[in-house]
N, C-alpha and C. Protein backbone atom coordinates (compact mmCIF):
# COMPACT_ATOMS: atom_id res chain seq x y z
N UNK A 1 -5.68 14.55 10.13
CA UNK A 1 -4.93 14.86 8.92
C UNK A 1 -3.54 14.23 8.96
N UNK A 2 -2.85 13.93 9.74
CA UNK A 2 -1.65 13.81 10.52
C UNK A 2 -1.51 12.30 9.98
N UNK A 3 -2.75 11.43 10.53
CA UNK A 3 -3.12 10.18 10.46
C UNK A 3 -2.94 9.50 8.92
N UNK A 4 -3.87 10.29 7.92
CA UNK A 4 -3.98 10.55 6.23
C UNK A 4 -2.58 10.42 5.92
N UNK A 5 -1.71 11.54 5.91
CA UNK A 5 -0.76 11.90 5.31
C UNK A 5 0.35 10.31 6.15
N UNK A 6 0.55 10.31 6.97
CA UNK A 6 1.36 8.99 7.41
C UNK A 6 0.61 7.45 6.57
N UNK A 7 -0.13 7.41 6.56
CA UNK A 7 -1.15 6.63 5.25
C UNK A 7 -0.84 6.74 3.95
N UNK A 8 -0.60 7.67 3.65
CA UNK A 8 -0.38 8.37 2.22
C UNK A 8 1.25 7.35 2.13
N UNK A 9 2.20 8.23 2.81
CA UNK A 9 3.77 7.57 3.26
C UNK A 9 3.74 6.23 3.14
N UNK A 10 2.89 5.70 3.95
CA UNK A 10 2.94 3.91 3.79
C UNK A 10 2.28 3.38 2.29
N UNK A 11 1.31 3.79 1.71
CA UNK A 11 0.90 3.52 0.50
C UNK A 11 2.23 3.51 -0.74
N UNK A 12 2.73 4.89 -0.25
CA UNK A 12 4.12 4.79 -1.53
C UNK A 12 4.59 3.85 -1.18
N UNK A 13 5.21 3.78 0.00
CA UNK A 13 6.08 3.15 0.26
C UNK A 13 6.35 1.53 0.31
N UNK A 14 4.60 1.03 0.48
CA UNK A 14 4.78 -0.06 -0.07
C UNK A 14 4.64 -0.34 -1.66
N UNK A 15 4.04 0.33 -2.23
CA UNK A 15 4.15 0.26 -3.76
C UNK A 15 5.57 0.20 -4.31
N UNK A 16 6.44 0.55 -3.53
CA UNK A 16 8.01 0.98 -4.02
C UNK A 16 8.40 -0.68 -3.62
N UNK A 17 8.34 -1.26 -2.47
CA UNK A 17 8.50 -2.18 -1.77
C UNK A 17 7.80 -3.53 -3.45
N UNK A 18 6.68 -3.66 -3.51
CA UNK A 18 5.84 -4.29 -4.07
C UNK A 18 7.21 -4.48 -5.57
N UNK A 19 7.39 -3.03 -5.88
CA UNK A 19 7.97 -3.19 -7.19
C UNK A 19 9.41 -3.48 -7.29
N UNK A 20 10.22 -3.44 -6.26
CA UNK A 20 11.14 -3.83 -5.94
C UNK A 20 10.90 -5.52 -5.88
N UNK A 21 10.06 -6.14 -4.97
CA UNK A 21 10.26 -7.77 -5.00
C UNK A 21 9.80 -7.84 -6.17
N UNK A 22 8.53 -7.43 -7.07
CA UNK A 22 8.23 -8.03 -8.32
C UNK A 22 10.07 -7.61 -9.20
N UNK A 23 10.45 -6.94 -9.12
CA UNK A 23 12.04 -7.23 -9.91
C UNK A 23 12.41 -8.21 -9.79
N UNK A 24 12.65 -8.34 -8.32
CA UNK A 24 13.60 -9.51 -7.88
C UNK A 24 13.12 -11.00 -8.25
N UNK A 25 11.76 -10.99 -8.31
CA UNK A 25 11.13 -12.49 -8.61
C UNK A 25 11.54 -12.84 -9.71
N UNK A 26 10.82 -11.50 -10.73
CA UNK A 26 11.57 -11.82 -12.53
C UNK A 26 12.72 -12.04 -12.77
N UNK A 27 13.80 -11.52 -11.63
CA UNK A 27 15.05 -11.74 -11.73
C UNK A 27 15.59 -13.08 -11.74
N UNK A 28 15.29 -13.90 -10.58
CA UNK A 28 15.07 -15.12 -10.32
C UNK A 28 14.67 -15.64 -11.00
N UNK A 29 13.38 -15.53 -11.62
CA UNK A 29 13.04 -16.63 -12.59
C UNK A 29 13.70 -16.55 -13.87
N UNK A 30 13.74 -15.46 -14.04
CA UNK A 30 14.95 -15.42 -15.56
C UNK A 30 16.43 -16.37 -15.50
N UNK A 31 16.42 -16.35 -14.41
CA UNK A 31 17.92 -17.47 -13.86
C UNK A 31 17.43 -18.93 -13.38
N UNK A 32 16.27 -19.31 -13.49
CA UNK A 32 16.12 -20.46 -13.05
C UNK A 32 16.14 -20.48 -11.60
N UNK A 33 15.65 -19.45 -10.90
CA UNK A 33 15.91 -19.93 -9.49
C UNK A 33 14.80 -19.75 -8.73
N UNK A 34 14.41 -20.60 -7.98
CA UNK A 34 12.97 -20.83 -6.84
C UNK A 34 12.94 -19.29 -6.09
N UNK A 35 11.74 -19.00 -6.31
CA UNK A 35 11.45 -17.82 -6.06
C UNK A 35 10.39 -17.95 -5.01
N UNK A 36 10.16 -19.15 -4.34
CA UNK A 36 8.81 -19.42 -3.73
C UNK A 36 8.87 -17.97 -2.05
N UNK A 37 10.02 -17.80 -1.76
CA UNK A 37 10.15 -17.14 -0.32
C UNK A 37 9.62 -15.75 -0.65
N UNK A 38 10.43 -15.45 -1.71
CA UNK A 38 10.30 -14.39 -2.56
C UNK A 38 8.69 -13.79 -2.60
N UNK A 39 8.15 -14.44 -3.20
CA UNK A 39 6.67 -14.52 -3.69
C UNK A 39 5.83 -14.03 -2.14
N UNK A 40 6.15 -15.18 -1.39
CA UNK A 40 5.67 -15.08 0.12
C UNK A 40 5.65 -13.79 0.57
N UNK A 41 6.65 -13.03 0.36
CA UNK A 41 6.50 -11.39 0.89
C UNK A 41 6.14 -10.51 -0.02
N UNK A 42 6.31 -10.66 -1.20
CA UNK A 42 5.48 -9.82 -2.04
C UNK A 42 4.37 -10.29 -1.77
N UNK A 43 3.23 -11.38 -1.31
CA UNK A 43 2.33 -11.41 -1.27
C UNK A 43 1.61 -10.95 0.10
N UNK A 44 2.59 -10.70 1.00
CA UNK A 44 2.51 -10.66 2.06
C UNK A 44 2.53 -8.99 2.01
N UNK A 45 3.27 -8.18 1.26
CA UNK A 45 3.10 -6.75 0.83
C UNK A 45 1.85 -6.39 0.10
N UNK A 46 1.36 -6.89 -0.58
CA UNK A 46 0.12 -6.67 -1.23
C UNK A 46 -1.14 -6.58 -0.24
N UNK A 47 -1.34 -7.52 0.98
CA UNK A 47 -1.95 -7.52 1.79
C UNK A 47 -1.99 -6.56 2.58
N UNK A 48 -0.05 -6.28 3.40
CA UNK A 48 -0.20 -4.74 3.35
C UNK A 48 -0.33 -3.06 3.00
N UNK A 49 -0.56 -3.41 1.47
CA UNK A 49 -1.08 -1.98 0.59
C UNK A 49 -2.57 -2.33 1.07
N UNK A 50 -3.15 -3.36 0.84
CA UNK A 50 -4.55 -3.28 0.66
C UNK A 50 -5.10 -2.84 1.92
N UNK A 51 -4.34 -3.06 3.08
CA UNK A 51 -4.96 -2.60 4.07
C UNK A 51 -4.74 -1.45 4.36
N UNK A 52 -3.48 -0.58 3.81
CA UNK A 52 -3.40 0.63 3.90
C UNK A 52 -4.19 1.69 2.85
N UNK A 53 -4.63 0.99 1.66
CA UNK A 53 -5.65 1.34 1.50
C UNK A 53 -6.59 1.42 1.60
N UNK A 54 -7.26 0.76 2.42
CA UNK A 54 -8.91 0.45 2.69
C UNK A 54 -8.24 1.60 4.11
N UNK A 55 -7.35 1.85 4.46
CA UNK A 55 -7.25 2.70 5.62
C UNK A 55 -7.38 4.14 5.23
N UNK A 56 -6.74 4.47 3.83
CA UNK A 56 -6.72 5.79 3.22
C UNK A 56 -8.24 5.85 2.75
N UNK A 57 -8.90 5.42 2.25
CA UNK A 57 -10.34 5.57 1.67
C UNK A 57 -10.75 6.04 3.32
N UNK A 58 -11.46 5.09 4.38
CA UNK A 58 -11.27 5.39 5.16
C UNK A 58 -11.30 6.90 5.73
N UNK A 59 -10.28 7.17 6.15
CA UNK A 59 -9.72 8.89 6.55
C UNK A 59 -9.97 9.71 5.69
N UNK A 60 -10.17 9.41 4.28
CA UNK A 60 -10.56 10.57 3.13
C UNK A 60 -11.54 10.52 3.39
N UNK A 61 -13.10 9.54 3.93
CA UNK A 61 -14.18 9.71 4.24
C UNK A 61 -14.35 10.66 5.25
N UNK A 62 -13.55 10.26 6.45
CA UNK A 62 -13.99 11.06 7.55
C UNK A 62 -13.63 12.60 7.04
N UNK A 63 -11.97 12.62 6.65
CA UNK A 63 -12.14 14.17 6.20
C UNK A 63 -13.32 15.49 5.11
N UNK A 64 -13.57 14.20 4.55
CA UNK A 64 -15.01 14.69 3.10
C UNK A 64 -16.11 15.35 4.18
N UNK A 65 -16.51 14.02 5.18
CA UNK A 65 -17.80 14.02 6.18
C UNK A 65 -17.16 15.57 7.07
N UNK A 66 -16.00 15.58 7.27
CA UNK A 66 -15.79 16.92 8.32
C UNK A 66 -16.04 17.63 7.63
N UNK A 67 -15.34 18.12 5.91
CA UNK A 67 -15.37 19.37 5.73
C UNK A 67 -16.75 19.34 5.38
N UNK A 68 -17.70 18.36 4.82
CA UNK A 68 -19.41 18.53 4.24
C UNK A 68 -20.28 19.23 5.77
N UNK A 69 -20.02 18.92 6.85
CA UNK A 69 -20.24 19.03 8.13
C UNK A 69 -20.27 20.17 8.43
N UNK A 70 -18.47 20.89 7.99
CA UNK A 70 -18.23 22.51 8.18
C UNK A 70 -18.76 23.60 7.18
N UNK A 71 -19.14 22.94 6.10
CA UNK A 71 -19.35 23.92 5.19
C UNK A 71 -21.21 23.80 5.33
N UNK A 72 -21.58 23.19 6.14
CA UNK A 72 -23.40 22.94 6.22
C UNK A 72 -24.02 23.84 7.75
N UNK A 73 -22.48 24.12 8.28
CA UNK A 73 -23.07 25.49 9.76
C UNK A 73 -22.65 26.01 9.14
């Protein structure tokens, strides 16, 4: 459970992250300015939501499978 909920933490937290560089890119480009580095870690953040999500699906399985497990003795 411990595991989940620290999962949960990183999911916001990169979503907050994600929406923060997507500002900053539009920001940049609204000014004419190369945004290519920029891009690089927002894309590089997206990779890490996705894996923190395929990590949360994941742990919500095992927890579903425990409680289906406990509630079947």
């Amino acid at each position: 459970m411990v595991e989940l909920l620290e999962t949960e933490r990183r999911v916001a937290e990169s979503n907050a992250l994600i929406e923060r560089q997507r500002w900053l890119i539009e920001q940049l480009g609204h000014n004419g300015r190369d945004f290519t580095s920029e891009q690089i870690v927002f894309d590089s953040l997206l990779v890490s939501l996705s894996l923190y999500l395929q990590e949360r699906h994941r742990l919500r399985s095992m927890e579903r499978a425990k409680t289906a497990d406990a509630n079947a003795a």
